[in-house]
N, C-alpha and C. Protein backbone atom coordinates (compact mmCIF):
# COMPACT_ATOMS: atom_id res chain seq x y z
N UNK A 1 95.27 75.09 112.76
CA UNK A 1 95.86 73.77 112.90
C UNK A 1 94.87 72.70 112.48
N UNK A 2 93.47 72.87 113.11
CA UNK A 2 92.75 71.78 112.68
C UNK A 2 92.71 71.76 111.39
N UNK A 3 92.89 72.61 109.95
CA UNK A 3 92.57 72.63 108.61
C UNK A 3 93.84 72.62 107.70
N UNK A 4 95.15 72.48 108.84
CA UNK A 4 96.54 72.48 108.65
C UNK A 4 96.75 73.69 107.65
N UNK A 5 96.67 74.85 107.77
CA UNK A 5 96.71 76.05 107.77
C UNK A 5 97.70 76.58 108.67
N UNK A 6 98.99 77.08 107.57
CA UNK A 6 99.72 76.94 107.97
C UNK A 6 100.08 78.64 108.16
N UNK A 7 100.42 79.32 109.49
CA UNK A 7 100.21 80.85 109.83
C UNK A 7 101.71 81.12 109.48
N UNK A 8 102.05 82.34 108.42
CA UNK A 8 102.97 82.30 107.95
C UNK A 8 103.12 83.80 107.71
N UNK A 9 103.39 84.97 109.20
CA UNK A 9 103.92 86.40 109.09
C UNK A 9 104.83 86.73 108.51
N UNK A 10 104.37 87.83 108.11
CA UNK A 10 105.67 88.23 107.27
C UNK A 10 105.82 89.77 107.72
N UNK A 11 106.94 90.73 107.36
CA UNK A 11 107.26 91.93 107.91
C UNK A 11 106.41 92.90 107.50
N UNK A 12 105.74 93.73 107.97
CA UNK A 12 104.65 95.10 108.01
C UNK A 12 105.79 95.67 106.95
N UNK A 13 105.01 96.32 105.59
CA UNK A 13 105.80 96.71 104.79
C UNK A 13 106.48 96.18 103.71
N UNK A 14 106.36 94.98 103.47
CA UNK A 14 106.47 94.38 102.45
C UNK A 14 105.77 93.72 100.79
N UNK A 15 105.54 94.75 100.15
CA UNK A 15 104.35 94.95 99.14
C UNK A 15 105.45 93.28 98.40
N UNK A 16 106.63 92.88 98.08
CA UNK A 16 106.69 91.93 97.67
C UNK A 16 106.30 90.55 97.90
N UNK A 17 105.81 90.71 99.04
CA UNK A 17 105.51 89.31 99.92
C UNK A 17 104.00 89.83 100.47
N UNK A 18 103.58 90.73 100.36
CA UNK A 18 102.17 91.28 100.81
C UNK A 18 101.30 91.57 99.89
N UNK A 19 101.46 91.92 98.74
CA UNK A 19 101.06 92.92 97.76
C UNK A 19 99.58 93.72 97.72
N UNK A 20 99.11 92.10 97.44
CA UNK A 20 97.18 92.16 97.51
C UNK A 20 97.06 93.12 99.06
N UNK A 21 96.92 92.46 100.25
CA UNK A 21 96.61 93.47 100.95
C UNK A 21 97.55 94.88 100.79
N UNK A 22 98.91 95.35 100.74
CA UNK A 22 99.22 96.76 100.53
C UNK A 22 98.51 97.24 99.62
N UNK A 23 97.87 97.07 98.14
CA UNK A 23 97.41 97.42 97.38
C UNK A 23 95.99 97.20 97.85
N UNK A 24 95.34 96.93 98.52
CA UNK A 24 94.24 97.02 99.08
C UNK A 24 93.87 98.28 100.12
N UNK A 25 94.65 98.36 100.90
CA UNK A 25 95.42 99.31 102.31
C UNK A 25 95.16 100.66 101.32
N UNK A 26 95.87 100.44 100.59
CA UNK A 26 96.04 101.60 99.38
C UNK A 26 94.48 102.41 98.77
N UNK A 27 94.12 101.44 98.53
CA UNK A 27 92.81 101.77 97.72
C UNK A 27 91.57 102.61 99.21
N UNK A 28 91.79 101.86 100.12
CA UNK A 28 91.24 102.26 101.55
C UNK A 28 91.33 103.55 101.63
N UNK A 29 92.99 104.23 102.15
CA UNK A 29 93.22 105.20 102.08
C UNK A 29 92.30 106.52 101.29
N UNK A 30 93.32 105.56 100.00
CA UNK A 30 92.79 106.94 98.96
C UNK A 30 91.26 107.16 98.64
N UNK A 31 90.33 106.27 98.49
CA UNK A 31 89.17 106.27 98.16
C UNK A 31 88.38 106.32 99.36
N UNK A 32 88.51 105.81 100.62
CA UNK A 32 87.54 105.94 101.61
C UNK A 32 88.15 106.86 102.94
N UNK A 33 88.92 106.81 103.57
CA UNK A 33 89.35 107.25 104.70
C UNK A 33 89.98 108.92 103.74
N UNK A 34 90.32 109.27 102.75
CA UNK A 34 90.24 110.53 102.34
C UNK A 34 89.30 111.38 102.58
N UNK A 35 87.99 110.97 102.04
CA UNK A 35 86.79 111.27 102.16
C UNK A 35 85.77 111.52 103.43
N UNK A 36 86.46 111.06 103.88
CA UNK A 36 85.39 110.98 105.39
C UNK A 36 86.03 111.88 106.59
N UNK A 37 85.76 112.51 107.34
CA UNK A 37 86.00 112.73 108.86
C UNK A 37 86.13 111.58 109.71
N UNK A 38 87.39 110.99 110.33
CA UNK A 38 87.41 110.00 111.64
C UNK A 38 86.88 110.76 112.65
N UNK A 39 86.33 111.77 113.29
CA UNK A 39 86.38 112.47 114.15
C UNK A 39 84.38 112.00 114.51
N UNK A 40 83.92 112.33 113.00
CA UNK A 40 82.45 112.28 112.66
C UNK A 40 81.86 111.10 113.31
N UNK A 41 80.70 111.42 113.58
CA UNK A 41 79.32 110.33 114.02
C UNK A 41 79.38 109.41 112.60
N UNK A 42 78.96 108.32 113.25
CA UNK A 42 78.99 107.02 112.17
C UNK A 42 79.93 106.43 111.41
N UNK A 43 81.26 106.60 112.26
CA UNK A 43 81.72 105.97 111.53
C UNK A 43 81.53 104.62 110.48
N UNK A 44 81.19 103.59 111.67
CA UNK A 44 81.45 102.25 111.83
C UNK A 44 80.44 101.85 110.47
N UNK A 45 79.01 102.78 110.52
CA UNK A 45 78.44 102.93 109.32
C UNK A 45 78.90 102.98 108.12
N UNK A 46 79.60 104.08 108.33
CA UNK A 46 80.51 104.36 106.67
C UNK A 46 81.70 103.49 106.57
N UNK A 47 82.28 102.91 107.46
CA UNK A 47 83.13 101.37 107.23
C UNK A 47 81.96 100.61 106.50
N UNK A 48 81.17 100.56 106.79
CA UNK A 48 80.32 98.96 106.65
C UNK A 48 79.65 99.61 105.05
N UNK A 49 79.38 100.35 104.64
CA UNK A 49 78.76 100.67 103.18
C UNK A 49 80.05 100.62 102.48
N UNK A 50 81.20 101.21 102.75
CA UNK A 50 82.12 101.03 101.91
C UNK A 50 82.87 99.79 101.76
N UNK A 51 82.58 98.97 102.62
CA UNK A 51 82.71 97.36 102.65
C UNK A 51 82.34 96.89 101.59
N UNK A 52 80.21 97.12 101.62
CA UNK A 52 79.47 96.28 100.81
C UNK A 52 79.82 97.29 99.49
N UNK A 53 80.33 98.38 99.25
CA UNK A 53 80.50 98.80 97.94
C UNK A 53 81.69 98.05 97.39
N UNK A 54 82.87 97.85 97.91
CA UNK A 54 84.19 97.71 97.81
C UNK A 54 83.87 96.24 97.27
N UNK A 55 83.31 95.37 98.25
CA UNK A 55 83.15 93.88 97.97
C UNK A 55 81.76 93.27 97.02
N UNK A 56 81.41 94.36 96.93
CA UNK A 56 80.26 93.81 95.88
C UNK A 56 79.44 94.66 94.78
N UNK A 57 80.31 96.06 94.71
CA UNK A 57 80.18 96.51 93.42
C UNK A 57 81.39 97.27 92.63
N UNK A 58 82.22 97.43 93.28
CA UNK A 58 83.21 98.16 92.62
C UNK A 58 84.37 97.17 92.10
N UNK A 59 84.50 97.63 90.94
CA UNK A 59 85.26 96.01 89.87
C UNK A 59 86.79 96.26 90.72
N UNK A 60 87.53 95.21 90.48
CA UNK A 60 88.96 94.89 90.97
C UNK A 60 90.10 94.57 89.43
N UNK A 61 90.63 95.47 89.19
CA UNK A 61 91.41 94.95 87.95
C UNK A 61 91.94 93.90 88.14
N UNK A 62 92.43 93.80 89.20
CA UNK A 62 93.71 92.82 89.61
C UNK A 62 92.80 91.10 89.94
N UNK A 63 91.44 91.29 89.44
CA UNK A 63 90.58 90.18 89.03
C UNK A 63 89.60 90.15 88.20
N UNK A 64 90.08 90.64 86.82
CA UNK A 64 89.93 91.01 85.92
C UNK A 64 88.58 91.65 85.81
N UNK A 65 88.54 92.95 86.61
CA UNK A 65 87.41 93.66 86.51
C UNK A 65 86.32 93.13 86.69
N UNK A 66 86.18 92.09 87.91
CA UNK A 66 84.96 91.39 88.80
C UNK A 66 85.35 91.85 90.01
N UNK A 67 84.52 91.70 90.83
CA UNK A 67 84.22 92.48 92.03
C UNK A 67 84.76 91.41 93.03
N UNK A 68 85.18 91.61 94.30
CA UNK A 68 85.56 90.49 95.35
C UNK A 68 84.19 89.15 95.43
N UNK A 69 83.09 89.73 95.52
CA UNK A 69 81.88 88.78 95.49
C UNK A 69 81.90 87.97 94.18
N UNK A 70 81.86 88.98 92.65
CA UNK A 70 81.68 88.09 91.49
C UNK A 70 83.08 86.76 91.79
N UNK A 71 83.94 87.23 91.87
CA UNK A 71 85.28 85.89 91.96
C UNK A 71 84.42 84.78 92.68
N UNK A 72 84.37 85.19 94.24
CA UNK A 72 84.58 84.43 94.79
C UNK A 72 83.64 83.48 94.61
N UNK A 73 82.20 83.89 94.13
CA UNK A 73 81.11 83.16 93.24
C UNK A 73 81.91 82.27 92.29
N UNK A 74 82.52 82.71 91.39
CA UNK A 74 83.10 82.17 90.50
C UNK A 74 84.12 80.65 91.09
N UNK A 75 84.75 80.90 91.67
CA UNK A 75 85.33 80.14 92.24
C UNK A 75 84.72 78.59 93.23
N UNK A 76 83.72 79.06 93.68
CA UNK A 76 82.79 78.36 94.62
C UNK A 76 82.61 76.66 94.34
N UNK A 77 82.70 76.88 92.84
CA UNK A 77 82.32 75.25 91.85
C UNK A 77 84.01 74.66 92.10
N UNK A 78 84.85 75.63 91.69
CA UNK A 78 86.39 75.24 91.40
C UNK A 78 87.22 74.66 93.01
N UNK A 79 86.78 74.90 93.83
CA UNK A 79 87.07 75.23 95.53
C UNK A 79 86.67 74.16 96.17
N UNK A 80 87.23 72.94 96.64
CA UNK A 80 86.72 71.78 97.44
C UNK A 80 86.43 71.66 98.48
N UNK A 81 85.44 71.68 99.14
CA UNK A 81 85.02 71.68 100.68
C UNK A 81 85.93 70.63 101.35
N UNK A 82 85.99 71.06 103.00
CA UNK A 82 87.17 70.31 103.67
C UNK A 82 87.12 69.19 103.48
N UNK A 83 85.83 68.27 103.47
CA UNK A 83 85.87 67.10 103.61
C UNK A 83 86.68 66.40 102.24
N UNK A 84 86.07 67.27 101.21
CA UNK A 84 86.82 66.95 99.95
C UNK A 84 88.32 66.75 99.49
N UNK A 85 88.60 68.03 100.19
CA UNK A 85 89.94 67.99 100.27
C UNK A 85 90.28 67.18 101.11
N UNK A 86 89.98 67.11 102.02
CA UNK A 86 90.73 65.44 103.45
C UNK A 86 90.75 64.44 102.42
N UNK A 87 89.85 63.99 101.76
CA UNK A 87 89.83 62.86 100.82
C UNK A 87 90.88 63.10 100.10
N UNK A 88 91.07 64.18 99.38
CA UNK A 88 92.29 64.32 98.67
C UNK A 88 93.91 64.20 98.86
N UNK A 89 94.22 64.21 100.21
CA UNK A 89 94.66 64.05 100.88
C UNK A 89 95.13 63.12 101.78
N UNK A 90 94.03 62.06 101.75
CA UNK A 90 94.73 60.77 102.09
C UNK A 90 94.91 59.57 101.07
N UNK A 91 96.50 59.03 101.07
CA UNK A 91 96.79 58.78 100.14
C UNK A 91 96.42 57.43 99.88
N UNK A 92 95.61 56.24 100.58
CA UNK A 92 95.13 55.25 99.52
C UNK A 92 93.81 56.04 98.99
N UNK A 93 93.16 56.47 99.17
CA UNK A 93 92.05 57.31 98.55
C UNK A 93 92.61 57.99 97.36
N UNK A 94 93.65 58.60 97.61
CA UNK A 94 93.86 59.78 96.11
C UNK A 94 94.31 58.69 95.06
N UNK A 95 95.26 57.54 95.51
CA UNK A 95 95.91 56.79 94.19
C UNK A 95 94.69 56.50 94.06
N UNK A 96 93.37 55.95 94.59
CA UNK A 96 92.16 55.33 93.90
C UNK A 96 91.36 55.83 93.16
N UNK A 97 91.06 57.43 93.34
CA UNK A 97 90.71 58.27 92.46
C UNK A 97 91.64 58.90 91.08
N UNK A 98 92.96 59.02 91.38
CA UNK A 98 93.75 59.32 90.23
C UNK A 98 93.62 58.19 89.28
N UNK A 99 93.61 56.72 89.94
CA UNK A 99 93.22 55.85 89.15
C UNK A 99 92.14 55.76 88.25
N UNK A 100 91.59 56.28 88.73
CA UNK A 100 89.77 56.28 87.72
C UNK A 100 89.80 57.21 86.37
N UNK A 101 91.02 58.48 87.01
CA UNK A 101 90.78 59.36 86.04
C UNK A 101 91.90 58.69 84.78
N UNK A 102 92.33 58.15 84.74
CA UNK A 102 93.89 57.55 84.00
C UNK A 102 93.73 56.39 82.97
């Protein structure tokens, strides 16, 4: 609420309205929880390496073969911090800036 973030569930099972995470869920499965024993010592270990593999070396097609870290790097310049966006957002401020650019 404070960042007006707006919480918006949707039904368990819905790759049309879910996709990214089912296709994520997916990749989990098959590539990590295949592989391993749940039963075994360490888990929480082998969660946490296949984290930092998943999120910071293994490419993502579905972002054009950059890794969750390379994007979100990428993005970092493009992405307005809150305050920025509040500015953007209130509207004698934005006509004063759209003005500048025009």
């Amino acid at each position: 609420m404070e960042y007006a973030i707006k919480f918006r569930p949707i039904t368990p099972r819905s790759p049309h309205l879910n996709g990214k995470v089912e296709r994520n869920q997916k990749t989990d499965r098959e590539e990590f929880y295949s592989t391993i024993d749940l039963a075994a010592p360490g888990l929480n270990e082998k969660l946490r390496l296949w984290q930092d593999y998943n999120n910071h070396e293994r490419p993502h097609g579905s972002l054009g073969n950059q890794t969750p870290w390379e994007k979100w790097w990428d993005l970092t310049d493009k992405t307005p911090l809150h305050e920025e966006a509040d500015v953007m957002y209130d509207s004698t401020v934005r006509i004063l800036l759209l003005s500048l650019f025009v």
